[in-house]
N, C-alpha and C. Protein backbone atom coordinates (compact mmCIF):
# COMPACT_ATOMS: atom_id res chain seq x y z
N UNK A 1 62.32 -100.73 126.62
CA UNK A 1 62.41 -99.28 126.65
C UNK A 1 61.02 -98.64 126.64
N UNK A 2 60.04 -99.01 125.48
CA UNK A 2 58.79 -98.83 125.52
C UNK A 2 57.97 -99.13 127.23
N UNK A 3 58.30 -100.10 127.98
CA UNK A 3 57.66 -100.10 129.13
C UNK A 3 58.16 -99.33 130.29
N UNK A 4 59.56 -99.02 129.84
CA UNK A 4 60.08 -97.76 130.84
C UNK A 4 59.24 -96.60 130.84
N UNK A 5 59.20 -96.62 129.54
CA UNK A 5 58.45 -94.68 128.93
C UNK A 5 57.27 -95.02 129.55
N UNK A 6 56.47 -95.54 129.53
CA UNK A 6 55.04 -95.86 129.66
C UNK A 6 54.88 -95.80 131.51
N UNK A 7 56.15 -96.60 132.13
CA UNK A 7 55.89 -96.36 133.41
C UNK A 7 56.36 -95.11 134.19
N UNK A 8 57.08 -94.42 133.50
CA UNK A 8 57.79 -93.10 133.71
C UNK A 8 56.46 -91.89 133.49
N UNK A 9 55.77 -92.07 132.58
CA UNK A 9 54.46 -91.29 132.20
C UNK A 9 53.32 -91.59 133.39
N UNK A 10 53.46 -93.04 133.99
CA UNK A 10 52.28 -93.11 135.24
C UNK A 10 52.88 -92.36 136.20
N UNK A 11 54.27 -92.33 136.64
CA UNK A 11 54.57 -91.76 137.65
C UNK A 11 54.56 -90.39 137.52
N UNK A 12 54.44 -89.75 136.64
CA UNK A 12 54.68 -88.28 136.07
C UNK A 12 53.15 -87.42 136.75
N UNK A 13 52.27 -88.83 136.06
CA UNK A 13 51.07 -88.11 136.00
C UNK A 13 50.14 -88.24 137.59
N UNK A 14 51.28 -89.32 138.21
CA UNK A 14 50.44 -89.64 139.77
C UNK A 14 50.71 -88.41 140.34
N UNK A 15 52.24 -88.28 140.09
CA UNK A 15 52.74 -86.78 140.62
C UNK A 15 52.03 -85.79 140.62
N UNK A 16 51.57 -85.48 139.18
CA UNK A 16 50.77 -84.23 139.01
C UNK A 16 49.39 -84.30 139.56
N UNK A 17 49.17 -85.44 139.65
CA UNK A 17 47.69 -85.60 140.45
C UNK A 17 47.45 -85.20 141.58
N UNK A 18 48.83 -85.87 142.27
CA UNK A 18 48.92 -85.69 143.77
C UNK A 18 48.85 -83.99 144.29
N UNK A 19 50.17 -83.52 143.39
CA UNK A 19 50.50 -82.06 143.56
C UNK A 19 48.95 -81.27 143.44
N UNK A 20 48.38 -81.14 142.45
CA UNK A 20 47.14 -80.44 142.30
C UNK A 20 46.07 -80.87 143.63
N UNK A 21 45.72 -81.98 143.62
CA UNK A 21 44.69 -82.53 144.76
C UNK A 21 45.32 -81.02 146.05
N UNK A 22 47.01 -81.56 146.30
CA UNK A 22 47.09 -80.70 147.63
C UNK A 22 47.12 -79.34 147.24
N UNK A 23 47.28 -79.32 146.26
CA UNK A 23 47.32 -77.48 145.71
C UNK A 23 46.07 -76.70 146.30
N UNK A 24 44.88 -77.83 145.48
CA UNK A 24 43.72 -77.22 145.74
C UNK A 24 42.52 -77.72 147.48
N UNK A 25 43.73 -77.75 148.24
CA UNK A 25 43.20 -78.39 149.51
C UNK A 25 43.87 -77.26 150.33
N UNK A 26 44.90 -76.55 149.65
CA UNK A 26 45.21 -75.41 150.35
C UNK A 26 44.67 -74.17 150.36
N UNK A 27 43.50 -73.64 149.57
CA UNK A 27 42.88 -72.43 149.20
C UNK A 27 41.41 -72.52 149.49
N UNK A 28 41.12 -71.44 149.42
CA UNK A 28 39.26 -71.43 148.83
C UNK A 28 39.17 -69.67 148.41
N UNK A 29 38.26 -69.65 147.17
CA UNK A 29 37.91 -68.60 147.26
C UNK A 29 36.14 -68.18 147.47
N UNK A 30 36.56 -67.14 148.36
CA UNK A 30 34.87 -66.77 148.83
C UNK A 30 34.28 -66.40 147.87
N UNK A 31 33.19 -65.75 147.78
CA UNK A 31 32.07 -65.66 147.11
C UNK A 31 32.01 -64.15 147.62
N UNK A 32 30.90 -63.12 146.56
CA UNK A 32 31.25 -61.88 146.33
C UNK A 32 31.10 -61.32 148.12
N UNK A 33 29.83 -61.72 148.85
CA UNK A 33 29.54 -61.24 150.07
C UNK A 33 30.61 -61.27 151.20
N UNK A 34 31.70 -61.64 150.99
CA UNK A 34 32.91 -61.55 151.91
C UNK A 34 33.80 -60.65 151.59
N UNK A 35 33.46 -59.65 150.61
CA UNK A 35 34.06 -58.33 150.32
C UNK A 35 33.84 -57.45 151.52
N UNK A 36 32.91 -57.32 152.76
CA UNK A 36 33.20 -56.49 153.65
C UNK A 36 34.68 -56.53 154.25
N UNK A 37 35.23 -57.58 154.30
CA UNK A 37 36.86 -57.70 154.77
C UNK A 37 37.45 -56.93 154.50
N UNK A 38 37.60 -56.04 153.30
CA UNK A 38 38.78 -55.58 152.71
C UNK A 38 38.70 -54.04 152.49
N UNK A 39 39.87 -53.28 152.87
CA UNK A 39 39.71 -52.03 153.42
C UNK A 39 39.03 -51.29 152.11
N UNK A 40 38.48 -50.34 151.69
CA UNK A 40 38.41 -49.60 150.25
C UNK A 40 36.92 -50.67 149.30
N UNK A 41 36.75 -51.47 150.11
CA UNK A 41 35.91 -52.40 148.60
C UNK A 41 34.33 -51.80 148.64
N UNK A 42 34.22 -51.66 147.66
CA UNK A 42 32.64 -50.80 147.55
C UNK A 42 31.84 -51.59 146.92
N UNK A 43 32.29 -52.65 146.44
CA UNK A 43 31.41 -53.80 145.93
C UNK A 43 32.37 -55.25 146.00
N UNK A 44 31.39 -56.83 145.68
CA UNK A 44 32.83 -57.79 145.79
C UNK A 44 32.11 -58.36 144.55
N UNK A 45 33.03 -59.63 144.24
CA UNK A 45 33.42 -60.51 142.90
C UNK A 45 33.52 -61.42 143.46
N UNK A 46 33.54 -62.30 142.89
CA UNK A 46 33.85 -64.06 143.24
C UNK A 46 34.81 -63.81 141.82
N UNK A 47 36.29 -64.32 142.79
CA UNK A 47 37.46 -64.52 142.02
C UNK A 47 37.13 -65.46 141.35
N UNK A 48 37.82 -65.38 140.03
CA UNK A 48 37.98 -66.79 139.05
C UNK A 48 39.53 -67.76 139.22
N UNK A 49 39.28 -68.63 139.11
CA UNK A 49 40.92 -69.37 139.29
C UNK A 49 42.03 -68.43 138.62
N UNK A 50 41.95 -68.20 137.93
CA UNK A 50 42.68 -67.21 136.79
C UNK A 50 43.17 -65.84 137.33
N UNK A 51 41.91 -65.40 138.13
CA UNK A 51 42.32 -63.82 139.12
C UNK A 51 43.06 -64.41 139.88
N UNK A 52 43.05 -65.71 140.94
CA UNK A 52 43.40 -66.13 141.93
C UNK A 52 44.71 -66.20 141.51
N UNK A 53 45.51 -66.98 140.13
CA UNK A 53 46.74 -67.29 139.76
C UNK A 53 47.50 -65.85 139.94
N UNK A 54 46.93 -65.09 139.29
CA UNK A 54 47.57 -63.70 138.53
C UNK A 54 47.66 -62.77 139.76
N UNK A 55 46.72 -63.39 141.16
CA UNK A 55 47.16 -62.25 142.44
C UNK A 55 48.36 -63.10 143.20
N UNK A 56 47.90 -64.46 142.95
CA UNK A 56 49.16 -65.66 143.77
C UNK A 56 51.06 -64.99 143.45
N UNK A 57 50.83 -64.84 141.96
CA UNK A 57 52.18 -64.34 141.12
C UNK A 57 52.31 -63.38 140.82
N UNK A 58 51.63 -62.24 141.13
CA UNK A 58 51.67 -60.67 141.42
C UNK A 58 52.40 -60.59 143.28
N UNK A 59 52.09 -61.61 144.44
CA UNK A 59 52.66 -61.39 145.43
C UNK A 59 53.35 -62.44 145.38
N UNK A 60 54.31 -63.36 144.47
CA UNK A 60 55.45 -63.84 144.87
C UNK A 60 56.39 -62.73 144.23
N UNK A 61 55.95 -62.36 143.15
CA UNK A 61 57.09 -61.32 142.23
C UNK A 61 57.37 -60.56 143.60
N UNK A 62 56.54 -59.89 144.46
CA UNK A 62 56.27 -58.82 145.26
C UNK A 62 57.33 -59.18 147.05
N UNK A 63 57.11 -60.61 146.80
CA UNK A 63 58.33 -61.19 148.20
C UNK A 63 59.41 -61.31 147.59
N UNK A 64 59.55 -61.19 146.66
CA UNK A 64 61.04 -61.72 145.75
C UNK A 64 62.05 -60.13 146.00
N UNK A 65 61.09 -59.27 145.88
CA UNK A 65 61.31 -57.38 145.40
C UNK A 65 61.37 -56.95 147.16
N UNK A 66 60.88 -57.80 148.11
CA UNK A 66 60.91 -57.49 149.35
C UNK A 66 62.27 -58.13 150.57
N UNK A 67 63.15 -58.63 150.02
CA UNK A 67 63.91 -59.60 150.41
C UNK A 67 64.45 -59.18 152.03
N UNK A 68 64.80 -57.38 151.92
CA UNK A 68 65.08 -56.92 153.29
C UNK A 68 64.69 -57.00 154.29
N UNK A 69 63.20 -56.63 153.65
CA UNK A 69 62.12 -56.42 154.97
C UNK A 69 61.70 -57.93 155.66
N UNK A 70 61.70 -58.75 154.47
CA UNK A 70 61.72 -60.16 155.30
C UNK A 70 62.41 -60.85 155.63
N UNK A 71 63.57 -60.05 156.06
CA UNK A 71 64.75 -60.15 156.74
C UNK A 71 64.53 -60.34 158.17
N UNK A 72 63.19 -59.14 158.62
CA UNK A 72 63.21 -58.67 159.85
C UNK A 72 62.49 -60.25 160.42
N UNK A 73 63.05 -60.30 161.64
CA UNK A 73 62.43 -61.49 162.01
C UNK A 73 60.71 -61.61 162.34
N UNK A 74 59.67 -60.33 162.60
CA UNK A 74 58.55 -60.61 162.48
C UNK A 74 58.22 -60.89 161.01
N UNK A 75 58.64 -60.48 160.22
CA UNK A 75 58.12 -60.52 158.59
C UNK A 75 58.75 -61.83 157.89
N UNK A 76 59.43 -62.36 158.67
CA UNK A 76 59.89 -63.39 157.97
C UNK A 76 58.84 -64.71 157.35
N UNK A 77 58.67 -64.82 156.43
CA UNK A 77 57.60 -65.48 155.41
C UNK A 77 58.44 -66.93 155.88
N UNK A 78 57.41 -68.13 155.78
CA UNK A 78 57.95 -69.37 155.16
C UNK A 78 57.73 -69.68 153.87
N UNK A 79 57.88 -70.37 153.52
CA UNK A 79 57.52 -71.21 152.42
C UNK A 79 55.97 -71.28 151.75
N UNK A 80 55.48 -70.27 151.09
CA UNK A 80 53.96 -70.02 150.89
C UNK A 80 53.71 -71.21 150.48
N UNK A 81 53.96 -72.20 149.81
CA UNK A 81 53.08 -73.67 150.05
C UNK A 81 52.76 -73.89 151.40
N UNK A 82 53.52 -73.65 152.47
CA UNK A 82 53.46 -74.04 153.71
C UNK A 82 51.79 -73.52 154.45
N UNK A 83 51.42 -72.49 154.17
CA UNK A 83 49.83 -71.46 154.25
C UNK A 83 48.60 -72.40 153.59
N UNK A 84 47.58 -71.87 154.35
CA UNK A 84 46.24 -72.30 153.35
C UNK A 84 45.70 -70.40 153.45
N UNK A 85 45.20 -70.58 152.53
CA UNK A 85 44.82 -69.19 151.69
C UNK A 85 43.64 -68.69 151.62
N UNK A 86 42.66 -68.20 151.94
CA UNK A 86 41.56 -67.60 151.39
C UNK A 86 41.58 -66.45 150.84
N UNK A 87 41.12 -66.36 149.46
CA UNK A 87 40.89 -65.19 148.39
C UNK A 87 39.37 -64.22 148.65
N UNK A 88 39.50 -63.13 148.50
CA UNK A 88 38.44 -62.69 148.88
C UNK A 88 38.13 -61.28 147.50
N UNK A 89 37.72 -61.36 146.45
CA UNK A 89 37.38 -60.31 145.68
C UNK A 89 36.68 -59.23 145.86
N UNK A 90 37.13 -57.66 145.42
CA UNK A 90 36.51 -56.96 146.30
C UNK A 90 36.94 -55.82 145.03
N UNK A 91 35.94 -54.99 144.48
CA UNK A 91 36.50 -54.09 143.53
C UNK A 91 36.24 -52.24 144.90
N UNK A 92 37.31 -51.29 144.30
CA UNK A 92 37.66 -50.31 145.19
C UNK A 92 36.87 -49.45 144.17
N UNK A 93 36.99 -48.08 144.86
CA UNK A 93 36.35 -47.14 144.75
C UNK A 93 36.33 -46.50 143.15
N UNK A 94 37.69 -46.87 142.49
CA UNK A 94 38.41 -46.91 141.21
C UNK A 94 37.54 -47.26 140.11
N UNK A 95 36.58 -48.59 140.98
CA UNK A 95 36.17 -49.27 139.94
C UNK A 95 37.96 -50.68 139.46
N UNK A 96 38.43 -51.02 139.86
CA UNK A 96 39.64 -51.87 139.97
C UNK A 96 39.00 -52.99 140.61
N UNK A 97 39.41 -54.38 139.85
CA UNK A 97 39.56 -55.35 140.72
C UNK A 97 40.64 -56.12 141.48
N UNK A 98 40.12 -56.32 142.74
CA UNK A 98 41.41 -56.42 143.64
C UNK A 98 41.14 -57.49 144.54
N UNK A 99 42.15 -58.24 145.29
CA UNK A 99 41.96 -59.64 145.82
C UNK A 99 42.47 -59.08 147.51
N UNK A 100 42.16 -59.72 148.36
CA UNK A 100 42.59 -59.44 149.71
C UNK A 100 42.84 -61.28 149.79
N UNK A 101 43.96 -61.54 150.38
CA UNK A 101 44.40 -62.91 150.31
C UNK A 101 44.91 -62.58 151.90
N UNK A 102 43.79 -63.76 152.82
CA UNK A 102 44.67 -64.64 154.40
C UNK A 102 45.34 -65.34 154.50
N UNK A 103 46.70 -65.32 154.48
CA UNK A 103 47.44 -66.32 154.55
C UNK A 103 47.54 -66.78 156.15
N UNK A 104 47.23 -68.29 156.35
CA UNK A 104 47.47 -68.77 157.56
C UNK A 104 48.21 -70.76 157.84
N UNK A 105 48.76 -70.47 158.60
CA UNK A 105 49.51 -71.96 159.00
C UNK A 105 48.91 -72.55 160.03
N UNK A 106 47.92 -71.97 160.24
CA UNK A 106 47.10 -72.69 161.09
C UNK A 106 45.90 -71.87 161.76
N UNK A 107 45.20 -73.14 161.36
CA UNK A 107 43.65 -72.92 160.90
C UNK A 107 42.64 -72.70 162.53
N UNK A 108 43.32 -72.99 163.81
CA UNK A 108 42.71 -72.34 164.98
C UNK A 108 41.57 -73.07 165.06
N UNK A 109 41.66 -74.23 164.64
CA UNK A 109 40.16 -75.25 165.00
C UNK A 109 39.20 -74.44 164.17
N UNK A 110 38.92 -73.54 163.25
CA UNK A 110 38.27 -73.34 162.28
C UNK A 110 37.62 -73.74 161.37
N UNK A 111 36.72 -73.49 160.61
CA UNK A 111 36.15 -74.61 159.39
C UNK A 111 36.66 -73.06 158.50
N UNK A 112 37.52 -73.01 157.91
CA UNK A 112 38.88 -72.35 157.25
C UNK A 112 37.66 -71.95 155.77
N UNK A 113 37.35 -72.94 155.39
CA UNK A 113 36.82 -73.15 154.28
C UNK A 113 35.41 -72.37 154.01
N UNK A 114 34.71 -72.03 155.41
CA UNK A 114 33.60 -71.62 155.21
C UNK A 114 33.45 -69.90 155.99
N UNK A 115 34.66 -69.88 156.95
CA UNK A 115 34.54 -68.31 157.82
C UNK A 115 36.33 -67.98 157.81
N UNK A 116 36.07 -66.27 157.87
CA UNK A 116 37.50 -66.09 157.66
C UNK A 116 38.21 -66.34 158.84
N UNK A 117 39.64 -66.92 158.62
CA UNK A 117 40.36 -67.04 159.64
C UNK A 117 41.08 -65.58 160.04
N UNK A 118 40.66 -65.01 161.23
CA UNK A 118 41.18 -63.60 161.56
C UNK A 118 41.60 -64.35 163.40
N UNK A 119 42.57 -63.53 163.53
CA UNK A 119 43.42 -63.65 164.86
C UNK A 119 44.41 -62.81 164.85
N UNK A 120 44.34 -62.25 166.26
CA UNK A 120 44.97 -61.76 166.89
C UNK A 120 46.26 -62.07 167.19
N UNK A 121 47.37 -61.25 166.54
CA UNK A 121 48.69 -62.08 166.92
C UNK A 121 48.81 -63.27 166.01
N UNK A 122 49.97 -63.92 166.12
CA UNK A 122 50.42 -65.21 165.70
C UNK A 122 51.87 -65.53 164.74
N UNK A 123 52.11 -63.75 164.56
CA UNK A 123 53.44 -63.71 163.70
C UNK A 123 53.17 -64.01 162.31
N UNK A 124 54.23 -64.37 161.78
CA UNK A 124 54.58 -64.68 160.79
C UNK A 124 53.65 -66.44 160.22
N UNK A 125 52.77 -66.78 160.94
CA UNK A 125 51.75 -67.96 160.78
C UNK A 125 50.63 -67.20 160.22
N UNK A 126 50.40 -65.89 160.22
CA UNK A 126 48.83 -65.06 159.97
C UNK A 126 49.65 -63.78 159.49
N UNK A 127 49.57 -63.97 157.96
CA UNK A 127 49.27 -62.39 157.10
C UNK A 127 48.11 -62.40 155.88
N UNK A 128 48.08 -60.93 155.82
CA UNK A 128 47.12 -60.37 154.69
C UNK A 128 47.76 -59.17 153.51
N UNK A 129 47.58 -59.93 152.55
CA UNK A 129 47.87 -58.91 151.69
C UNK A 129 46.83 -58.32 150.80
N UNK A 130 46.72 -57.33 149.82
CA UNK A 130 45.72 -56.76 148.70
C UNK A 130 46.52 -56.76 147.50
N UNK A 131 46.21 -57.48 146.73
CA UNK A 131 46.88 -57.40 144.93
C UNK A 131 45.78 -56.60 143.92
N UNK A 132 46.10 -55.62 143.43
CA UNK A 132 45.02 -54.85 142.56
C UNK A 132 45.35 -55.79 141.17
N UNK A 133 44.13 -56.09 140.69
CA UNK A 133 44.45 -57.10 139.37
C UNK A 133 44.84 -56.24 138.31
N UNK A 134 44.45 -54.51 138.98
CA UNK A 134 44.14 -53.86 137.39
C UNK A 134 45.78 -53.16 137.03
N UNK A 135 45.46 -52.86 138.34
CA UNK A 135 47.11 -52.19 138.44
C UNK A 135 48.56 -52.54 138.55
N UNK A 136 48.11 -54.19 138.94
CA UNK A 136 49.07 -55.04 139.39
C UNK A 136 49.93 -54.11 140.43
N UNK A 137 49.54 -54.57 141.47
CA UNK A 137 50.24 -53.59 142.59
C UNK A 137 50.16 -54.70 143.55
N UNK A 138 50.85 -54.36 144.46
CA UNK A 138 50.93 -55.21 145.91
C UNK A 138 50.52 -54.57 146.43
N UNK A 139 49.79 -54.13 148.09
CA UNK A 139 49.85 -53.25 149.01
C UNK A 139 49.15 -54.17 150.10
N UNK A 140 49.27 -52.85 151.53
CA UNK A 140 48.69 -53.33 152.37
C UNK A 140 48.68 -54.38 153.04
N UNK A 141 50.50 -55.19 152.89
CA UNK A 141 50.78 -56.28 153.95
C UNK A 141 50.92 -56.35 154.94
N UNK A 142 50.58 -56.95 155.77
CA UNK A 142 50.36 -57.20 157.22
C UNK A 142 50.88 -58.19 157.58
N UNK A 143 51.91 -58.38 158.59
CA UNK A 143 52.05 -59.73 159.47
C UNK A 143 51.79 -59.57 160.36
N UNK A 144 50.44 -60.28 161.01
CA UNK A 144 50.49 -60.29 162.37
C UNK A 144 51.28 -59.89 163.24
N UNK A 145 51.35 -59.42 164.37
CA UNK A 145 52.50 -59.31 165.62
C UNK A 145 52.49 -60.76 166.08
N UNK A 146 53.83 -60.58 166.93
CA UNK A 146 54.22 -61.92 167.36
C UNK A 146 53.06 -61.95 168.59
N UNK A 147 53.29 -63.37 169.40
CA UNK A 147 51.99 -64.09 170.02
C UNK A 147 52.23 -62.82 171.45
């Protein structure tokens, strides 16, 4: 029984290994100078993992509260694991800090990691949203138009 538990705990923890490795192979966050992106930002931040969580689960609460509209077949979301993400910190005129997040399913022969992925078109593969950290607000989603 003791060697069950013990091998049940390796597999637990390969799991969690695995899961995180791809977690964090799906994101990046920029650094403060990529705040020109984002409509309103008068200065930027380099998000902390922590801003990044709290804007990630400020816009799932926010697709959950949207269920109609992503009904419509351009707005129709997949599976946000399915996206790689870039975070971009950017405080507004308020003085508020706020995240502008790219969601994309494909990266367009890009180096994803180092320039923003922006394109023209692509549907529901390319949106952008803004999460205010202070206000906890959603705004300003965008899905691409179709191709």
């Amino acid at each position: 029984m003791f060697i069950f538990i013990v091998l049940l705990l390796v597999v637990i923890l390969i799991f969690a290994f695995i899961l995180v490795k791809f977690y964090r192979n799906k994101y990046v966050i920029f650094p403060a100078e990529y705040s020109w992106i984002a409509i309103g930002s008068t200065k930027g931040f380099t998000a902390s993992e922590e801003e990044v969580r709290q804007a990630d689960n400020l816009f799932r609460d926010f697709l959950q509260n949207q269920k109609d509209i992503l009904k419509l077949e351009n707005y129709r979301i997949k599976n946000l694991w399915m996206y790689k993400v870039q975070y971009v910190g950017f405080v507004n005129e308020k003085g508020e800090r706020n995240i502008w997040a790219n969601y994309f399913c494909n990266t367009m022969d890009r180096d994803w990691k180092k320039e923003i992925v922006h394109i023209d078109g692509g549907g529901n593969c390319f949106f952008q949203v803004e999460i205010n950290l202070d206000t906890k607000t959603v705004y300003n989603f965008m899905v691409n138009r179709p191709y």
